[in-house]
N, C-alpha and C. Protein backbone atom coordinates (compact mmCIF):
# COMPACT_ATOMS: atom_id res chain seq x y z
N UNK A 1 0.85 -1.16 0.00
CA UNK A 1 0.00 0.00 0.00
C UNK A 1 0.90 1.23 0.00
N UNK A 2 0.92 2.15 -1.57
CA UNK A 2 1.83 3.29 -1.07
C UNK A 2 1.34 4.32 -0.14
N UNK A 3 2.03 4.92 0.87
CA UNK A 3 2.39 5.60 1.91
C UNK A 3 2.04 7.30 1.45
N UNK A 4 0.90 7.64 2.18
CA UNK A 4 0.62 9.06 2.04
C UNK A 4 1.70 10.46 2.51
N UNK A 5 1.68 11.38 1.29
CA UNK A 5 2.86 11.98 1.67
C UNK A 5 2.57 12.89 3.17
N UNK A 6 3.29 13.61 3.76
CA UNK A 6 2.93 13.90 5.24
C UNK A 6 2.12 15.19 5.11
N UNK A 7 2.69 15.93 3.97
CA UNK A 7 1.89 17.19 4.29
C UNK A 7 0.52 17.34 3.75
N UNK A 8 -0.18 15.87 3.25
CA UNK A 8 -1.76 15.63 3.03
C UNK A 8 -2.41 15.52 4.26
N UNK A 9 -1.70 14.58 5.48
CA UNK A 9 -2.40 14.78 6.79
C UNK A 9 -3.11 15.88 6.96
N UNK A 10 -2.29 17.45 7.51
CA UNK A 10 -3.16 18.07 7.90
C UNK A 10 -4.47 18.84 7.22
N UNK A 11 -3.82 18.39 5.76
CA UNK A 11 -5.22 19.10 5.00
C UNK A 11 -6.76 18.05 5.19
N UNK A 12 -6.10 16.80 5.36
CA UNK A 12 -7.46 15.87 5.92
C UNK A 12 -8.16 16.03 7.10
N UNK A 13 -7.11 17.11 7.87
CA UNK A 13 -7.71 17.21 9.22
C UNK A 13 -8.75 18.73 9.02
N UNK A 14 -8.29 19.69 8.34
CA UNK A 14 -8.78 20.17 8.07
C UNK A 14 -10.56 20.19 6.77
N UNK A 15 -10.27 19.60 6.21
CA UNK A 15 -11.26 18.88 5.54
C UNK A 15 -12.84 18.79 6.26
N UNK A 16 -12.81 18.44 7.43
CA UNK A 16 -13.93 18.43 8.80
C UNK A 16 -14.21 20.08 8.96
N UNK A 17 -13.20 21.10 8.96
CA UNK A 17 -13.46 22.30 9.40
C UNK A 17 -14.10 22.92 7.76
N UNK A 18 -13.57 22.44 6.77
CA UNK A 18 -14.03 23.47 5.81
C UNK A 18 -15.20 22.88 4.79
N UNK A 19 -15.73 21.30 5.28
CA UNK A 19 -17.09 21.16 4.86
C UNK A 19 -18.20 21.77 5.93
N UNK A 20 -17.79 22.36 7.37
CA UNK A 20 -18.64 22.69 7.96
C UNK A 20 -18.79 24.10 7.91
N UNK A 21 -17.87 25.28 7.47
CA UNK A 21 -17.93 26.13 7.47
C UNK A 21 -18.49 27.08 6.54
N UNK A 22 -19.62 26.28 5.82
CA UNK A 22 -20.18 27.37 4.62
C UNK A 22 -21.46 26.45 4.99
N UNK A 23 -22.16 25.63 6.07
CA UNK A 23 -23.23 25.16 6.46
C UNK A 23 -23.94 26.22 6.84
N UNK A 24 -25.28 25.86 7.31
CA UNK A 24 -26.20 27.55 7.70
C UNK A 24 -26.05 26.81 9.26
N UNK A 25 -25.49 27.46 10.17
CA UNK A 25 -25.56 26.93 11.78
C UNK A 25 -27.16 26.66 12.35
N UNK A 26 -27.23 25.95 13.65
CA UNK A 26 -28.08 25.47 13.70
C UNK A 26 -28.43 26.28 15.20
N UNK A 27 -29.21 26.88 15.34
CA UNK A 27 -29.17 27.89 16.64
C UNK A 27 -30.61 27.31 17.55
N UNK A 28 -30.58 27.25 18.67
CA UNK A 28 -31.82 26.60 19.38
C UNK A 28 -31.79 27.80 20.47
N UNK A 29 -33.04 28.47 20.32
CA UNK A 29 -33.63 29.24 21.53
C UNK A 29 -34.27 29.18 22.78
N UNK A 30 -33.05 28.74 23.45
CA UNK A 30 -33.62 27.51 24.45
C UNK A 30 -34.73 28.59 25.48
N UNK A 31 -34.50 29.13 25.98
CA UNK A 31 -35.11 29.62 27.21
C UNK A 31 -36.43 30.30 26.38
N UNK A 32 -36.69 31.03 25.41
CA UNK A 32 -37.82 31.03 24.69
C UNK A 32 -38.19 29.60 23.95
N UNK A 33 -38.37 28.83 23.29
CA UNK A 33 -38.76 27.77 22.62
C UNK A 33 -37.79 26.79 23.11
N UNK A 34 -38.98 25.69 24.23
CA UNK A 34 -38.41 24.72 24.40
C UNK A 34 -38.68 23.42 23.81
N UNK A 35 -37.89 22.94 23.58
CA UNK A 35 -38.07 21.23 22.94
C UNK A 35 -38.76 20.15 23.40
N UNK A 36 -39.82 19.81 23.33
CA UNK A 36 -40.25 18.61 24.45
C UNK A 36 -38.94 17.54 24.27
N UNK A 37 -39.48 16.85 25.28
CA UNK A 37 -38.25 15.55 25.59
C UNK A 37 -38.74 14.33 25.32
N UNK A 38 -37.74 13.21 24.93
CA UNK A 38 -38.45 12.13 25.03
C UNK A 38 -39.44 11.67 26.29
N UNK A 39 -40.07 10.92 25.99
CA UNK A 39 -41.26 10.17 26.85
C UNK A 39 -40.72 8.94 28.03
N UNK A 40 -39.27 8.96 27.53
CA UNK A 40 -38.18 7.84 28.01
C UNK A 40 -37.62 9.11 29.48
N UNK A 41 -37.71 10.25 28.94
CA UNK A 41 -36.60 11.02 29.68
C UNK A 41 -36.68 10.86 31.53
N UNK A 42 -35.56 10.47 32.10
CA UNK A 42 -35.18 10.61 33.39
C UNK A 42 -35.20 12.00 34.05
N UNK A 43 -36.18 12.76 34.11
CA UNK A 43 -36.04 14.23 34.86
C UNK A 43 -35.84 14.52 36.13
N UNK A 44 -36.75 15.21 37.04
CA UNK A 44 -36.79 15.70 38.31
C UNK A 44 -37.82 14.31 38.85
N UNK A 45 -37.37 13.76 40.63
CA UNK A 45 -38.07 12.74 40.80
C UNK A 45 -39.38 13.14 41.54
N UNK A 46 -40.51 12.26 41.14
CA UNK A 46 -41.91 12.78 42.03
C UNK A 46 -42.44 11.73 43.00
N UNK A 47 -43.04 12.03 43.58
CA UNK A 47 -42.94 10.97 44.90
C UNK A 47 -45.49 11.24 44.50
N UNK A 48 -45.46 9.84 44.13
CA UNK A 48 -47.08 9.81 43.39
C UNK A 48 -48.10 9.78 44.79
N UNK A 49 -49.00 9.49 44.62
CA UNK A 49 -50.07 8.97 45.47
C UNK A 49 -51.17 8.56 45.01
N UNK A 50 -52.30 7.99 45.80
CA UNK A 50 -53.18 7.25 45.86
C UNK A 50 -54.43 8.22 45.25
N UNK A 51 -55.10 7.42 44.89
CA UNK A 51 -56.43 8.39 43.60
C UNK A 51 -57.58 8.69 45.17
N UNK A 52 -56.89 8.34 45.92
CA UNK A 52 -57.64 9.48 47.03
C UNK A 52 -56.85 10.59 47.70
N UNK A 53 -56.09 10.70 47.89
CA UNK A 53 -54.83 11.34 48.20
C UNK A 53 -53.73 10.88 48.90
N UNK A 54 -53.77 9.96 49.69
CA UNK A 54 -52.88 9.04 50.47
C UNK A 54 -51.45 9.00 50.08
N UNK A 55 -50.74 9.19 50.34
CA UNK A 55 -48.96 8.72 49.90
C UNK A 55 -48.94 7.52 49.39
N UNK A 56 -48.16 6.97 48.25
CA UNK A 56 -47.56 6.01 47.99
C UNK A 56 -46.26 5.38 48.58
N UNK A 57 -45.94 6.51 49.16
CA UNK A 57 -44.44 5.93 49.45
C UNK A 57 -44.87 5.54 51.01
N UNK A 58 -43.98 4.11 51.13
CA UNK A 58 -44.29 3.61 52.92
C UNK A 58 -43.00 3.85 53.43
N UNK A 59 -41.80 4.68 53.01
CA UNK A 59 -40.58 4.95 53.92
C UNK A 59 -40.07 3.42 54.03
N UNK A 60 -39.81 2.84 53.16
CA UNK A 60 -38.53 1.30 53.53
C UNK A 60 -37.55 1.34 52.96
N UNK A 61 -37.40 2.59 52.74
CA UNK A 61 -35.57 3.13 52.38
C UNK A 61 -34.85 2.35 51.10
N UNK A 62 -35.53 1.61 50.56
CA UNK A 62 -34.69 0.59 49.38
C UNK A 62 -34.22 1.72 48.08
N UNK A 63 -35.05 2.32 47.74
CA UNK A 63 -34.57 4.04 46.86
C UNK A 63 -33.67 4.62 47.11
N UNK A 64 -33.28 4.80 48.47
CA UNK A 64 -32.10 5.33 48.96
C UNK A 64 -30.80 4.07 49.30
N UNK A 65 -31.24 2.78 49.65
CA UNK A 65 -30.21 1.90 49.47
C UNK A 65 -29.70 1.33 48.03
N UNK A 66 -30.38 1.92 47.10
CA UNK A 66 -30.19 1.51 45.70
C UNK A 66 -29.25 2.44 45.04
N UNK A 67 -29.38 3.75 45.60
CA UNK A 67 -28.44 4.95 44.96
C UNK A 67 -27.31 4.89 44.97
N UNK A 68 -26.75 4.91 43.78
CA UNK A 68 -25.42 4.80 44.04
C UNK A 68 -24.47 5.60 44.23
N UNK A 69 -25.32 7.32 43.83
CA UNK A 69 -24.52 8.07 44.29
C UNK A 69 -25.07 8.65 46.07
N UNK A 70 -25.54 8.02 47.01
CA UNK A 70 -26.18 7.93 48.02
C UNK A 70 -26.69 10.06 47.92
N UNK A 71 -27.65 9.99 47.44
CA UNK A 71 -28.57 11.44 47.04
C UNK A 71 -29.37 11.18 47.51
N UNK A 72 -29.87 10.28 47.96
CA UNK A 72 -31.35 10.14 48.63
C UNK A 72 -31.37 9.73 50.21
N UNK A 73 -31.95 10.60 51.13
CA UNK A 73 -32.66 10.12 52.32
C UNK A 73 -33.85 10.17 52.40
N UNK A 74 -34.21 8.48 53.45
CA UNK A 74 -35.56 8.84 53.71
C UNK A 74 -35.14 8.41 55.05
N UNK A 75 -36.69 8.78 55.64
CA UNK A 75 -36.60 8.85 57.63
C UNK A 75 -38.15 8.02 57.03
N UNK A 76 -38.49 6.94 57.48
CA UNK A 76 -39.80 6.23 57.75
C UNK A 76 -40.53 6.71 59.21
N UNK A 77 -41.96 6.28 59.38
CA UNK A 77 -42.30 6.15 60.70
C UNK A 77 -43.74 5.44 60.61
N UNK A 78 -44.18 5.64 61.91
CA UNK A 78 -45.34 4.90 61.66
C UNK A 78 -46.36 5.51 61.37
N UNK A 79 -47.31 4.88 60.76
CA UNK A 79 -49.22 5.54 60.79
C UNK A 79 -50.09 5.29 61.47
N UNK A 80 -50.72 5.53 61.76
CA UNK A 80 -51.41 6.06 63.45
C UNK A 80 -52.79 5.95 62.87
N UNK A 81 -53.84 5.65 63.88
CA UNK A 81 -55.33 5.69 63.11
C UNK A 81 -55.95 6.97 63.22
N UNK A 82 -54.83 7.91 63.98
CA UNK A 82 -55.41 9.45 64.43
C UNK A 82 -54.55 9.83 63.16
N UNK A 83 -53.44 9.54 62.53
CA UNK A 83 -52.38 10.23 61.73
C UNK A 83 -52.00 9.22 60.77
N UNK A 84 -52.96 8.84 59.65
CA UNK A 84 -52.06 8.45 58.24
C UNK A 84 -52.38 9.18 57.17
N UNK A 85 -50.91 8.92 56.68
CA UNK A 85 -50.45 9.42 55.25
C UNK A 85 -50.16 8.48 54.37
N UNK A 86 -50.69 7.00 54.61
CA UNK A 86 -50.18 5.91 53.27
C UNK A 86 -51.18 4.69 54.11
N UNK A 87 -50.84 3.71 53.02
CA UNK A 87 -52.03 2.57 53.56
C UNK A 87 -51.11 2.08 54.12
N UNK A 88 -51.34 1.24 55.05
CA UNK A 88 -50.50 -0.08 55.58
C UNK A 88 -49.59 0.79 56.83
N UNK A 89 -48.52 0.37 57.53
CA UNK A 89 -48.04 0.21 58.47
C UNK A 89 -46.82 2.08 58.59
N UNK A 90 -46.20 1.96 57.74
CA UNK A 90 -45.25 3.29 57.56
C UNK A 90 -45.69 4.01 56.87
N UNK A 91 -44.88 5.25 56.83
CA UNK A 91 -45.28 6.33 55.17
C UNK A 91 -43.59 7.01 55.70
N UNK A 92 -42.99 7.45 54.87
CA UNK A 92 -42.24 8.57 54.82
C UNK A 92 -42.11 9.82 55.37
N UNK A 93 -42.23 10.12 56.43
CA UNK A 93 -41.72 10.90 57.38
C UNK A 93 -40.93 12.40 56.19
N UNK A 94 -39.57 11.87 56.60
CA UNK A 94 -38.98 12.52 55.83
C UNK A 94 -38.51 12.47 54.21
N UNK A 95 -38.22 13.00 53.38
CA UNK A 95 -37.67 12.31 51.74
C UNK A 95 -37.07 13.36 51.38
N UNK A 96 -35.60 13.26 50.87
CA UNK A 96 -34.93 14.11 50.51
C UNK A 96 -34.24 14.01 48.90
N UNK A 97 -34.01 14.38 48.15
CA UNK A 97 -33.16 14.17 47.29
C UNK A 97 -31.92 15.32 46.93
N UNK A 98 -31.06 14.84 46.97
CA UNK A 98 -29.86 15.96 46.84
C UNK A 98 -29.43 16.09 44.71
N UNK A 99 -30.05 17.02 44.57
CA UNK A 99 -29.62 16.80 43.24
C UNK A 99 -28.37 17.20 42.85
N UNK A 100 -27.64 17.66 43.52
CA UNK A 100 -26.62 18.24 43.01
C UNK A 100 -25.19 16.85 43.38
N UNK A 101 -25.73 15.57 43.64
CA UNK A 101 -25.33 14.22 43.67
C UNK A 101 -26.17 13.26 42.61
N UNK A 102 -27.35 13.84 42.63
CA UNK A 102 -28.23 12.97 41.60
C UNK A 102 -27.83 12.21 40.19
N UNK A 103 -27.29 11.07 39.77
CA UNK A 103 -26.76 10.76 38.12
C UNK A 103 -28.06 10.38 37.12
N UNK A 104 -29.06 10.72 38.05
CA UNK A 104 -30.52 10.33 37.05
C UNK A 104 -30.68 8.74 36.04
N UNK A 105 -29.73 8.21 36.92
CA UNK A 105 -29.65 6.51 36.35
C UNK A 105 -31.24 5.80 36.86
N UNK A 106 -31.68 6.10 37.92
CA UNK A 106 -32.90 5.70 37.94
C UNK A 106 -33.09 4.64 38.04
N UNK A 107 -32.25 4.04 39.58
CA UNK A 107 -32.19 3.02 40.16
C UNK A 107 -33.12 3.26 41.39
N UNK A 108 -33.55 3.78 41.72
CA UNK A 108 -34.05 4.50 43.04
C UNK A 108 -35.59 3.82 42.25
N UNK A 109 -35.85 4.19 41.03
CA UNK A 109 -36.97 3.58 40.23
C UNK A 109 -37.77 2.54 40.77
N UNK A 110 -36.90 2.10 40.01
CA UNK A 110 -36.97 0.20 39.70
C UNK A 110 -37.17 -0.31 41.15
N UNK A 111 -36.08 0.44 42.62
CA UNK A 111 -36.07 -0.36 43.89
C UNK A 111 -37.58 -0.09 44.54
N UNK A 112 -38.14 0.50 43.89
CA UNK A 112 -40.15 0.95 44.71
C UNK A 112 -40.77 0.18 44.34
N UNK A 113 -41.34 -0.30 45.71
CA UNK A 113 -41.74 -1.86 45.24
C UNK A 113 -43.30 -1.12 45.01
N UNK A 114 -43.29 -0.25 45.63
CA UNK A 114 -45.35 0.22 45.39
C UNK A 114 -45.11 1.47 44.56
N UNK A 115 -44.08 1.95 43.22
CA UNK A 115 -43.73 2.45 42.41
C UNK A 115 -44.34 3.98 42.48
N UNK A 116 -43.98 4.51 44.11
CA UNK A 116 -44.41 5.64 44.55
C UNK A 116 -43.18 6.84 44.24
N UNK A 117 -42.26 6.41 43.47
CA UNK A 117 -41.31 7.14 43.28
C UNK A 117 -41.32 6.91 41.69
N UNK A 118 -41.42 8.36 40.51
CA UNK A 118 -41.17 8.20 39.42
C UNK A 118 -40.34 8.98 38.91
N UNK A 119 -39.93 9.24 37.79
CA UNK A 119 -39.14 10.94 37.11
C UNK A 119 -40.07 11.38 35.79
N UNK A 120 -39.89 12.43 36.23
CA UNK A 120 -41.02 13.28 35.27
C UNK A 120 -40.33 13.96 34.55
N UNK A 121 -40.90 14.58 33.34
CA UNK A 121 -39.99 15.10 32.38
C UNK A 121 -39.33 16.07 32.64
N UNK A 122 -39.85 16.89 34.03
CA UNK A 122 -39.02 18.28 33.78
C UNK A 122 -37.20 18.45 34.01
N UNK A 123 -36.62 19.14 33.16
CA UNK A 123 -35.24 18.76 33.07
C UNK A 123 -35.04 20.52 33.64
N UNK A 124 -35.70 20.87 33.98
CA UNK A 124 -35.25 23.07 34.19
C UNK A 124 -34.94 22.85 35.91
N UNK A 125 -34.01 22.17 36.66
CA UNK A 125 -33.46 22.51 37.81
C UNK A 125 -31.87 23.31 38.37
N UNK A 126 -31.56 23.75 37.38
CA UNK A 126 -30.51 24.70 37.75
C UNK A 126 -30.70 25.66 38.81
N UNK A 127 -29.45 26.23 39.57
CA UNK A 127 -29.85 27.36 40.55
C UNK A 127 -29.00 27.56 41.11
N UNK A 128 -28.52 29.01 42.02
CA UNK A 128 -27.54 29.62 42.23
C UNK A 128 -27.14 29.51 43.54
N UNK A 129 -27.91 28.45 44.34
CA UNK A 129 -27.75 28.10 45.41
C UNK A 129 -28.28 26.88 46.02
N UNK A 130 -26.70 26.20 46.42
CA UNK A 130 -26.80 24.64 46.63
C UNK A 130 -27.71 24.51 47.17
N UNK A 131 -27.84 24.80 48.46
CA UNK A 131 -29.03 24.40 49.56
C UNK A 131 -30.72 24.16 48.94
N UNK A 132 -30.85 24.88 47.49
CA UNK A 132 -31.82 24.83 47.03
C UNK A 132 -32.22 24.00 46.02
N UNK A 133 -31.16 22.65 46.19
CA UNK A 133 -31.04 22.07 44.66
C UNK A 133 -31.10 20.69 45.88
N UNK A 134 -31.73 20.66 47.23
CA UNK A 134 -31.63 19.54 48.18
C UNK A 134 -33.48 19.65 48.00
N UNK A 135 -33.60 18.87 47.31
CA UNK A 135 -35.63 18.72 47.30
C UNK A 135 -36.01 17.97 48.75
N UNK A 136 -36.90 18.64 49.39
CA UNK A 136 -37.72 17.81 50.32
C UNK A 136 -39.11 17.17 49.94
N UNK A 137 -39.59 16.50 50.75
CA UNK A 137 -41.00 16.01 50.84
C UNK A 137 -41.55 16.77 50.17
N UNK A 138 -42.30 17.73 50.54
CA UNK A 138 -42.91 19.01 50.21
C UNK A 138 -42.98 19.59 48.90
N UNK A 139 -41.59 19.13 48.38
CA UNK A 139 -41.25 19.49 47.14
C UNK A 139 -41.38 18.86 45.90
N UNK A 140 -41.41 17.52 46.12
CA UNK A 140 -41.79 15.93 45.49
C UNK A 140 -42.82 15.70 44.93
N UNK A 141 -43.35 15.76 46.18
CA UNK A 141 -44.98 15.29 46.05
C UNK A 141 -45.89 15.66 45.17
N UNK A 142 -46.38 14.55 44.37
CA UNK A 142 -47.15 14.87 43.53
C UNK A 142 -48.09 16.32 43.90
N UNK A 143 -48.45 16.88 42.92
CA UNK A 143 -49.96 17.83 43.39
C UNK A 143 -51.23 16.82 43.60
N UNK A 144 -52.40 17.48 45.04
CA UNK A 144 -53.59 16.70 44.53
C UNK A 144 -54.30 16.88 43.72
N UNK A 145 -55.00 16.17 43.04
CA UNK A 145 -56.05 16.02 41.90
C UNK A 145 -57.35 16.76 42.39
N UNK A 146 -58.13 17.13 41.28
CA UNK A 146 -59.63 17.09 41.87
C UNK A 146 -59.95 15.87 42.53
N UNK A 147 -60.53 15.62 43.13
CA UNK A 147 -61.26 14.55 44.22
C UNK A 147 -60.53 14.47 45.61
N UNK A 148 -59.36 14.54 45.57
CA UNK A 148 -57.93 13.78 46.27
C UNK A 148 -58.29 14.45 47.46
N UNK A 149 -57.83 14.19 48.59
CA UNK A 149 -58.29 15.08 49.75
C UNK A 149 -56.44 14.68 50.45
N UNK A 150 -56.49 15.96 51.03
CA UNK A 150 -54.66 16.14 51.95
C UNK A 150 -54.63 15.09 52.79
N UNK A 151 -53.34 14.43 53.33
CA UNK A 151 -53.35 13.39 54.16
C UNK A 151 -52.99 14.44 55.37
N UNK A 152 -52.84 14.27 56.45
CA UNK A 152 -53.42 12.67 56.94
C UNK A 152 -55.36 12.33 57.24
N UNK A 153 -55.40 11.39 56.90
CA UNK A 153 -57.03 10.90 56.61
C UNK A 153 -56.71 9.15 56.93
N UNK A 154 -57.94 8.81 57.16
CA UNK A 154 -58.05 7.17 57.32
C UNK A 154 -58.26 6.89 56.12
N UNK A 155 -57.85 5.40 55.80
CA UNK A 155 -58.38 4.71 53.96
C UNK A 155 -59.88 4.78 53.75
N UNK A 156 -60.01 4.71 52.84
CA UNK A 156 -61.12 4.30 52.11
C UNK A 156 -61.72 3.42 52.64
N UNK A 157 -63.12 3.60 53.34
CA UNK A 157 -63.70 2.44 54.00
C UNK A 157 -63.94 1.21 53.17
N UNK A 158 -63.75 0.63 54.40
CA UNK A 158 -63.75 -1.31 53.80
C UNK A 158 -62.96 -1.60 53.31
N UNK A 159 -61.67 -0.92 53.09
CA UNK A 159 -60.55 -1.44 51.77
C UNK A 159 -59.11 -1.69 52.85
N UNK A 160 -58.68 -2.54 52.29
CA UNK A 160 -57.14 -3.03 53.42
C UNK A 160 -56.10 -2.04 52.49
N UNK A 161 -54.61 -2.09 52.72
CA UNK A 161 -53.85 -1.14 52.29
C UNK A 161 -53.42 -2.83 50.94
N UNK A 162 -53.82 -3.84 50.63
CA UNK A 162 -53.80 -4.69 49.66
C UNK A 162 -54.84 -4.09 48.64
N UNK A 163 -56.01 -3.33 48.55
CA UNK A 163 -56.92 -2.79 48.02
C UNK A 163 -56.28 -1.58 47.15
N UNK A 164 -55.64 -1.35 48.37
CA UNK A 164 -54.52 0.02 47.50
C UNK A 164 -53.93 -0.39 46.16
N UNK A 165 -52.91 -1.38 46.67
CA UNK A 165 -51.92 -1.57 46.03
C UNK A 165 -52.22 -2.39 44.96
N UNK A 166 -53.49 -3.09 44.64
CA UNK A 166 -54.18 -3.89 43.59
C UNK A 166 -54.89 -2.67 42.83
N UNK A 167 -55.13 -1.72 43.14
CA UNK A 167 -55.60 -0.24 42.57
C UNK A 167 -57.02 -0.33 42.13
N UNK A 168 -57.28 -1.15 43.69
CA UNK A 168 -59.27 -0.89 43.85
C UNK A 168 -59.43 0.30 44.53
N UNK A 169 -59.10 1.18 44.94
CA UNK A 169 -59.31 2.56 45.09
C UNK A 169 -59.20 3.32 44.03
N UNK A 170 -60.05 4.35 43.50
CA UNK A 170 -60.07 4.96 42.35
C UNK A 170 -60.49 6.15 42.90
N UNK A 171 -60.86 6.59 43.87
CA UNK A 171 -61.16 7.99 44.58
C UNK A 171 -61.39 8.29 46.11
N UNK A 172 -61.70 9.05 46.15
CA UNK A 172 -61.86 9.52 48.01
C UNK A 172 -63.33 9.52 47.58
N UNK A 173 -63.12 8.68 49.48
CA UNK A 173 -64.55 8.89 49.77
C UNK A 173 -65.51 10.28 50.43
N UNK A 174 -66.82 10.31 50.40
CA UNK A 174 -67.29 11.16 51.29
C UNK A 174 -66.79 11.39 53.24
N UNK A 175 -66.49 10.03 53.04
CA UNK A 175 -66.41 9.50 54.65
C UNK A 175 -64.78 10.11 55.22
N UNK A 176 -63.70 9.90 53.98
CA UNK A 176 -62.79 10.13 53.94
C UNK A 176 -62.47 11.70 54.66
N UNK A 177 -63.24 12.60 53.18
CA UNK A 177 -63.27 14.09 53.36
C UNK A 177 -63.64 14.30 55.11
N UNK A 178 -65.11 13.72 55.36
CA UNK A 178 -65.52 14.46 57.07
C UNK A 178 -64.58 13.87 57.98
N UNK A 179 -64.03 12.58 57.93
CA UNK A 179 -62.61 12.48 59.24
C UNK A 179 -61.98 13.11 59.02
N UNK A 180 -61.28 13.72 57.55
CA UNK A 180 -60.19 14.42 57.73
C UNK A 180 -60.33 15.87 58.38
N UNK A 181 -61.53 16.24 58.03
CA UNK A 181 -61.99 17.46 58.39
C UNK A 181 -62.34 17.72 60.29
N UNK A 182 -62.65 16.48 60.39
CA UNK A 182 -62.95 16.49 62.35
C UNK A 182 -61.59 16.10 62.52
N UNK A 183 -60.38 15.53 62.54
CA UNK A 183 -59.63 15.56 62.50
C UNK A 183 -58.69 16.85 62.81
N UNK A 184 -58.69 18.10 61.83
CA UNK A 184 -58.04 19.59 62.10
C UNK A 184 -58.84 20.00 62.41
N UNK A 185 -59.85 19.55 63.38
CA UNK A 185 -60.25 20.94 64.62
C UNK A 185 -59.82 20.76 66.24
C-alpha cells in the first residue's frame, strides 16, 4: 500500500473544518422555545399517590439503598389511626433528594416496590444556590387532583392497604373528606 505523503495529513484534518464552514448553523432558543423531551426522559423525581390522596411511598428506604450516588434520604415512621399518610403500616416521614449528587440513572426507580417514586420530564433545575437544589418532601410530592383530599385521613372504607396496592381505590370517599376534616379541629 503506497504511503501518504505527510503534508496531506493536515489538510485531511482540516477537511472536517471546511465542509462545515459554509453550512447555515443550527441555533436553538432555548429559554424562549423549548423542545419537548423524550417520553423515556429521566427528569426531576416525584414521589405519586393514591387516587384518594394518600402517599404512595411507605418509607422502607430501598430508593435510597439503591443509589449509588447515596442522594437520597428517607426517615420512615409509623401511621397512626389518628395520623395516616399511606395505607398499611409506615409512610415517609422525611424524603430528601440531593440533586446536586443525583446521576438520574434511575435506580431509586426500579427499587419501589409500590412504584411511589417516578421521574417526570421536567429537566429546568438549575440554581444559584446549593441548599436549594436539596428537594424535600414538600417538594416531590405529587400535586392533589380534583377529588384527592390532603393526608393525613383514614383509607377508604372497607378497603385493606392490599386494596390500595391492587388499585381498587379509584377515589376519596365522602367519609374520607368528614374524618379528615374532624380531625383539624
Amino acid at each position: 500500500m503506497p504511503k501518504t505523503p505527510r503534508f496531506i495529513e493536515p489538510l485531511a484534518g482540516f477537511g472536517v473544518t471546511f465542509s462545515t464552514m459554509f453550512k447555515k448553523p443550527i441555533t436553538e432558543r432555548y429559554p424562549e422555545e423549548k423542545v419537548p423531551t423524550s417520553p423515556q426522559y429521566h427528569g426531576r423525581h416525584q414521589l405519586n399517590r393514591h387516587p384518594d390522596g394518600l402517599e404512595k411511598c411507605i418509607g422502607c428506604e430501598l430508593c435510597a439503598w439503591a443509589c449509588p450516588a447515596d442522594a437520597i434520604y428517607v426517615e420512615g415512621a409509623d401511621n397512626t389511626e389518628a395520623e395516616r399518610y399511606s395505607p398499611g403500616e409506615r409512610y415517609g416521614r422525611v424524603y430528601q433528594i440531593n440533586y446536586l449528587r443525583c446521576i438520574g440513572c434511575g435506580l431509586c426507580i426500579e427499587a419501589c416496590p409500590t412504584r411511589a417514586l417516578t421521574m417526570t420530564n421536567d429537566y429546568e433545575m438549575a440554581d444559584d444556590n446549593r441548599a436549594d437544589l436539596i428537594y424535600e418532601k414538600d417538594r416531590l410530592l405529587a400535586p392533589l387532583n380534583d377529588g384527592m383530599i390532603a393526608p393525613p385521613h383514614p383509607m377508604y372504607p372497607g378497603t385493606t392497604e392490599d386494596d390500595y396496592y391492587r388499585g381498587s381505590v379509584t377515589e376519596a370517599s365522602p367519609q374520607q373528606g368528614d374524618a379528615s376534616r374532624e380531625e383539624s379541629r
